[in-house]
Protein backbone atom coordinates (compact mmCIF):
# COMPACT_ATOMS: atom_id res chain seq x y z
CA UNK A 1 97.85 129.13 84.61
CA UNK A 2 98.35 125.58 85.53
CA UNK A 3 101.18 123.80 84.61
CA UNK A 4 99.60 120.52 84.59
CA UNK A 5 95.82 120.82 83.67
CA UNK A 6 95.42 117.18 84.83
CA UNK A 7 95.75 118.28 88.23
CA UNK A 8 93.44 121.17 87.70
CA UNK A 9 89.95 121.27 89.60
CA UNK A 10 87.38 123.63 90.71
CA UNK A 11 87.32 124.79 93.99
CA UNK A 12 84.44 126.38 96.41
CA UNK A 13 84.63 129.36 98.49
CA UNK A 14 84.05 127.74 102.07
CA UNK A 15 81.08 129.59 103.87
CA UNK A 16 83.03 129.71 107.65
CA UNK A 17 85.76 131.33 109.20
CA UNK A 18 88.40 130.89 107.82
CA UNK A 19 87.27 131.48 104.13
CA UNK A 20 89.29 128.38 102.78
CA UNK A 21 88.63 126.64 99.39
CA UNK A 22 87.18 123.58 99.11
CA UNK A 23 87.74 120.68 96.38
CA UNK A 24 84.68 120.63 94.58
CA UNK A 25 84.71 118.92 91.47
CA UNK A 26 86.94 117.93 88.49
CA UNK A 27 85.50 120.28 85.70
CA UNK A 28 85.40 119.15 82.02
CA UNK A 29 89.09 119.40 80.45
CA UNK A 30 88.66 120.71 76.75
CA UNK A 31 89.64 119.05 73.81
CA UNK A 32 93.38 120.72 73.11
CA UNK A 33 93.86 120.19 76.90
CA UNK A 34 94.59 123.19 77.60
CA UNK A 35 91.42 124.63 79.65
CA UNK A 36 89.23 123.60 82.24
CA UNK A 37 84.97 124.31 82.09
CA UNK A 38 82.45 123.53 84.75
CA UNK A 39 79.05 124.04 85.49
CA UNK A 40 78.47 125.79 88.96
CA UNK A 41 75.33 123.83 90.46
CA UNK A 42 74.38 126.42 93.32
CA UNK A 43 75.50 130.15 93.93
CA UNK A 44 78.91 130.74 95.27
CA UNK A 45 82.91 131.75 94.66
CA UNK A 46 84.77 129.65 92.38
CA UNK A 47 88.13 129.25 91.37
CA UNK A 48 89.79 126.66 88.67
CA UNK A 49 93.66 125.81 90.19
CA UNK A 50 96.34 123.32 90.25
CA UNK A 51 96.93 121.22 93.61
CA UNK A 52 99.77 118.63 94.11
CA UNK A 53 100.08 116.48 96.94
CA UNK A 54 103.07 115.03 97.13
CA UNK A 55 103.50 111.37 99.05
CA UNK A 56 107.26 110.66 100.23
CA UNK A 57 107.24 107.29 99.39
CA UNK A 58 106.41 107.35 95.50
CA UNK A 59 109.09 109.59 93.94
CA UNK A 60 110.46 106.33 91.88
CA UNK A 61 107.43 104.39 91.73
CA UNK A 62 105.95 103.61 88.31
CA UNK A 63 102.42 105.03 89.34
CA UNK A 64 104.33 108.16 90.60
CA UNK A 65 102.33 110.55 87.70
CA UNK A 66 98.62 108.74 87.63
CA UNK A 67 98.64 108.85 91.86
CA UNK A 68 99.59 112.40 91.87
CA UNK A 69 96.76 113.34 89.34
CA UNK A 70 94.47 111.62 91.31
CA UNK A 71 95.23 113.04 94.55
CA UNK A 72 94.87 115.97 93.04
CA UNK A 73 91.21 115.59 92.46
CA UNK A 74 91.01 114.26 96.03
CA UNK A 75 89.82 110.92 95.13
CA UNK A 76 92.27 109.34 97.07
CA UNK A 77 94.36 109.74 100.45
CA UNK A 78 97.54 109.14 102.51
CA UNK A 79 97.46 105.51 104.18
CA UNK A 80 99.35 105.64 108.00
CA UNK A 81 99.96 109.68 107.24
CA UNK A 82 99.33 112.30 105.34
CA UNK A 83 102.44 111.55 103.16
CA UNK A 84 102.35 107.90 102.51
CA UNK A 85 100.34 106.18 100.17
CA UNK A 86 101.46 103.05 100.56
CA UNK A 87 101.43 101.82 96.59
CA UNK A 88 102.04 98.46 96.86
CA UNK A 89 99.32 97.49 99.30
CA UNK A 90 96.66 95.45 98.79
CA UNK A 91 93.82 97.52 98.51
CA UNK A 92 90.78 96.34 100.55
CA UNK A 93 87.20 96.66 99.78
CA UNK A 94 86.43 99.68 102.30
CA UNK A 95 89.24 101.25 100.53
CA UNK A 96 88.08 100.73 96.98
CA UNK A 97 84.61 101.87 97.73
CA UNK A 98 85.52 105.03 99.37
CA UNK A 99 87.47 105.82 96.07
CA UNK A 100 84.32 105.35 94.02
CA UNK A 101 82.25 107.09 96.91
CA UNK A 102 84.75 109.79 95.97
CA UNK A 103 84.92 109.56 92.17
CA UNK A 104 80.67 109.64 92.45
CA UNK A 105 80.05 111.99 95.72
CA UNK A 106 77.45 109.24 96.67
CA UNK A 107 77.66 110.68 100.35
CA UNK A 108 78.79 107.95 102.00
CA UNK A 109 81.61 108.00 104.86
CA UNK A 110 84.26 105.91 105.33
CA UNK A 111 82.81 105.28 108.85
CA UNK A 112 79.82 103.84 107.05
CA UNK A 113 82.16 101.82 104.48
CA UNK A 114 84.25 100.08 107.53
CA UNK A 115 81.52 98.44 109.42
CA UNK A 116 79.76 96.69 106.07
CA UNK A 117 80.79 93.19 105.99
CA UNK A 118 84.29 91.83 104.31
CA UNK A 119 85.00 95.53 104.45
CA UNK A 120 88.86 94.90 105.98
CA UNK A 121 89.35 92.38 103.39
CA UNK A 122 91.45 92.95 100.37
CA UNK A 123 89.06 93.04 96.95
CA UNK A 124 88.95 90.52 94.36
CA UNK A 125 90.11 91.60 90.81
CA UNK A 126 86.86 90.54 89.59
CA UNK A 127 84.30 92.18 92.51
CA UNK A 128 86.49 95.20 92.14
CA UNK A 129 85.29 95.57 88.61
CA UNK A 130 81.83 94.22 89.42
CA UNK A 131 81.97 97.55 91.96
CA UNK A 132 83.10 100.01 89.46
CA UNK A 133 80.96 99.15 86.93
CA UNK A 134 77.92 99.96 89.52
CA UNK A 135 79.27 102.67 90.26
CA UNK A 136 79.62 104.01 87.12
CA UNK A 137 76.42 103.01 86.35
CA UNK A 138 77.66 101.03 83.22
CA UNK A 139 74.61 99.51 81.09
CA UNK A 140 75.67 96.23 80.78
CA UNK A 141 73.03 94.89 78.66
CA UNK A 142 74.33 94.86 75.14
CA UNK A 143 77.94 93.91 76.41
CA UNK A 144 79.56 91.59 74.46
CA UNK A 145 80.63 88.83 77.73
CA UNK A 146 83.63 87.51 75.32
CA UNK A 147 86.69 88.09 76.46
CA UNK A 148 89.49 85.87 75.07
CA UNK A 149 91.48 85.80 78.44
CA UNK A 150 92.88 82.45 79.12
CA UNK A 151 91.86 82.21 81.83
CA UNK A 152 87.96 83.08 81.32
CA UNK A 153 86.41 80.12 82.66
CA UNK A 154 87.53 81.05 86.13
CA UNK A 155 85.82 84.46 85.91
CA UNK A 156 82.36 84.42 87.78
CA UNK A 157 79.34 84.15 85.57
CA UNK A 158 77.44 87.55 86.98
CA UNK A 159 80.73 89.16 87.06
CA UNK A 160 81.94 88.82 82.80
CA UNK A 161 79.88 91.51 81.48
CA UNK A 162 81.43 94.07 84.05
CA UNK A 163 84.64 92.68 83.36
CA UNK A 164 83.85 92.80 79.30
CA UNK A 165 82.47 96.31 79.81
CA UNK A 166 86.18 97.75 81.94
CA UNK A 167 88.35 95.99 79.15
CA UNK A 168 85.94 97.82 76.09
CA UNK A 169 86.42 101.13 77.90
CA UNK A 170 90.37 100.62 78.79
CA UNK A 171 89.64 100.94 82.32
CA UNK A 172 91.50 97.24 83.01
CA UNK A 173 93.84 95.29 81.14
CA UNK A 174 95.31 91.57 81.44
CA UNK A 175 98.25 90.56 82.40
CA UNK A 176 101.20 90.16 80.34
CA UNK A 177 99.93 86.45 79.82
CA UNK A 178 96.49 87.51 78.73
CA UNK A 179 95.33 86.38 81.88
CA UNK A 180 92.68 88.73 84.45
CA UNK A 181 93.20 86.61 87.65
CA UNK A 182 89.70 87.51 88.64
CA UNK A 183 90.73 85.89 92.47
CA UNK A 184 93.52 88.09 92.66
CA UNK A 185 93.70 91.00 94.53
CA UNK A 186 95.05 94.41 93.65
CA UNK A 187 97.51 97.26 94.76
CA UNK A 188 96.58 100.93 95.96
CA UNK A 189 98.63 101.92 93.04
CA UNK A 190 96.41 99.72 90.57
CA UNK A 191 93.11 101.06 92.06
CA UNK A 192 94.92 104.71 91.51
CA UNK A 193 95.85 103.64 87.62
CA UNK A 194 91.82 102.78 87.05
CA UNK A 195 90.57 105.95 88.40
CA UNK A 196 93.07 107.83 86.49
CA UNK A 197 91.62 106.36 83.38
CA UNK A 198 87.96 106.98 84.33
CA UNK A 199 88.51 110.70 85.09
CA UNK A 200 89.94 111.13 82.06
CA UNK A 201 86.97 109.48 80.14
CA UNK A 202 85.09 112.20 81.48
């Protein structure tokens, strides 16, 4: 039995050699949180367990619990090595993208993510959302674009409803000063904190 159902996903029977398990999806986590269902798409050998991957340089950090979960799930990676995350980087767009390619299993590579332009460069607050909510395939239409940051104005006009749609679901939040900074960039930890709180929407 898992100790932490959070970190508890469905794994594959590999078809090769060395008959390892593969990550395969998260499963659906029921109500009392205290079991894990999925539905197996093709024929094969499942198994529900509990993985932690631990990253040496996150044992104090505030995002400590939300990165673990999420590595868990294999959404996200070591940055330099296997066991550093690096949680106060800036996140860049390639890196962003491959978390959603992740979170989505659109298929793409993070060979195809690198070469697409801006890729290297860190991601605005604001495209960042803009991205997400794509991915997510968020119907934006009957979004209420109101906000009430202060600093609203300064978000881009084709980027409020996403932004309106991440703050309705609790996916983002403002700063302390009610402000989004939608030029500012964010840290791997930050990115880790939003896919936290989309997985467990699901």
């Amino acid at each position: 039995m898992a100790k932490d159902i959070r970190r508890a996903g469905v794994y594959s029977l590999a078809q090769d050699t060395a008959n390892s398990w593969k990550y395969t999806l998260a499963g659906t986590q029921a109500a009392d949180k205290k079991s894990v269902t999925f539905e197996a798409t093709q024929y094969g050998t499942y198994t529900i367990a509990e993985h932690v991957r631990p990253f040496s340089d996150i044992a104090v950090h505030w995002a400590k619990d939300e990165i673990e979960v999420i590595a868990a799930h294999d959404l996200l990676h070591g940055k330099d090595s296997l066991d550093t995350f690096k949680p106060n980087d800036v996140i860049t767009q390639a890196e962003f993208v491959s978390l959603l390619d992740r979170l989505t299993n659109s298929g793409k590579t993070w060979e195809q993510r690198i070469a697409e332009p801006g890729a290297r460069n860190p991601i605005t607050r604001e495209k960042l959302v803009v991205l997400l909510a794509q991915a997510l395939q968020a119907d934006l239409s009957q979004v209420n674009a109101s906000l009430g940051f202060k600093d609203e104005a300064r978000i881009s006009q084709d980027a409020k409803a996403a932004v309106a749609y991440a703050v309705s679901k609790g996916l983002i939040r403002g700063s302390d000063d009610n402000t989004f900074n939608p030029t500012g960039t964010s840290t791997r930890a930050q990115a880790a904190i939003i896919l936290y709180r989309v997985l467990n929407q699901k």
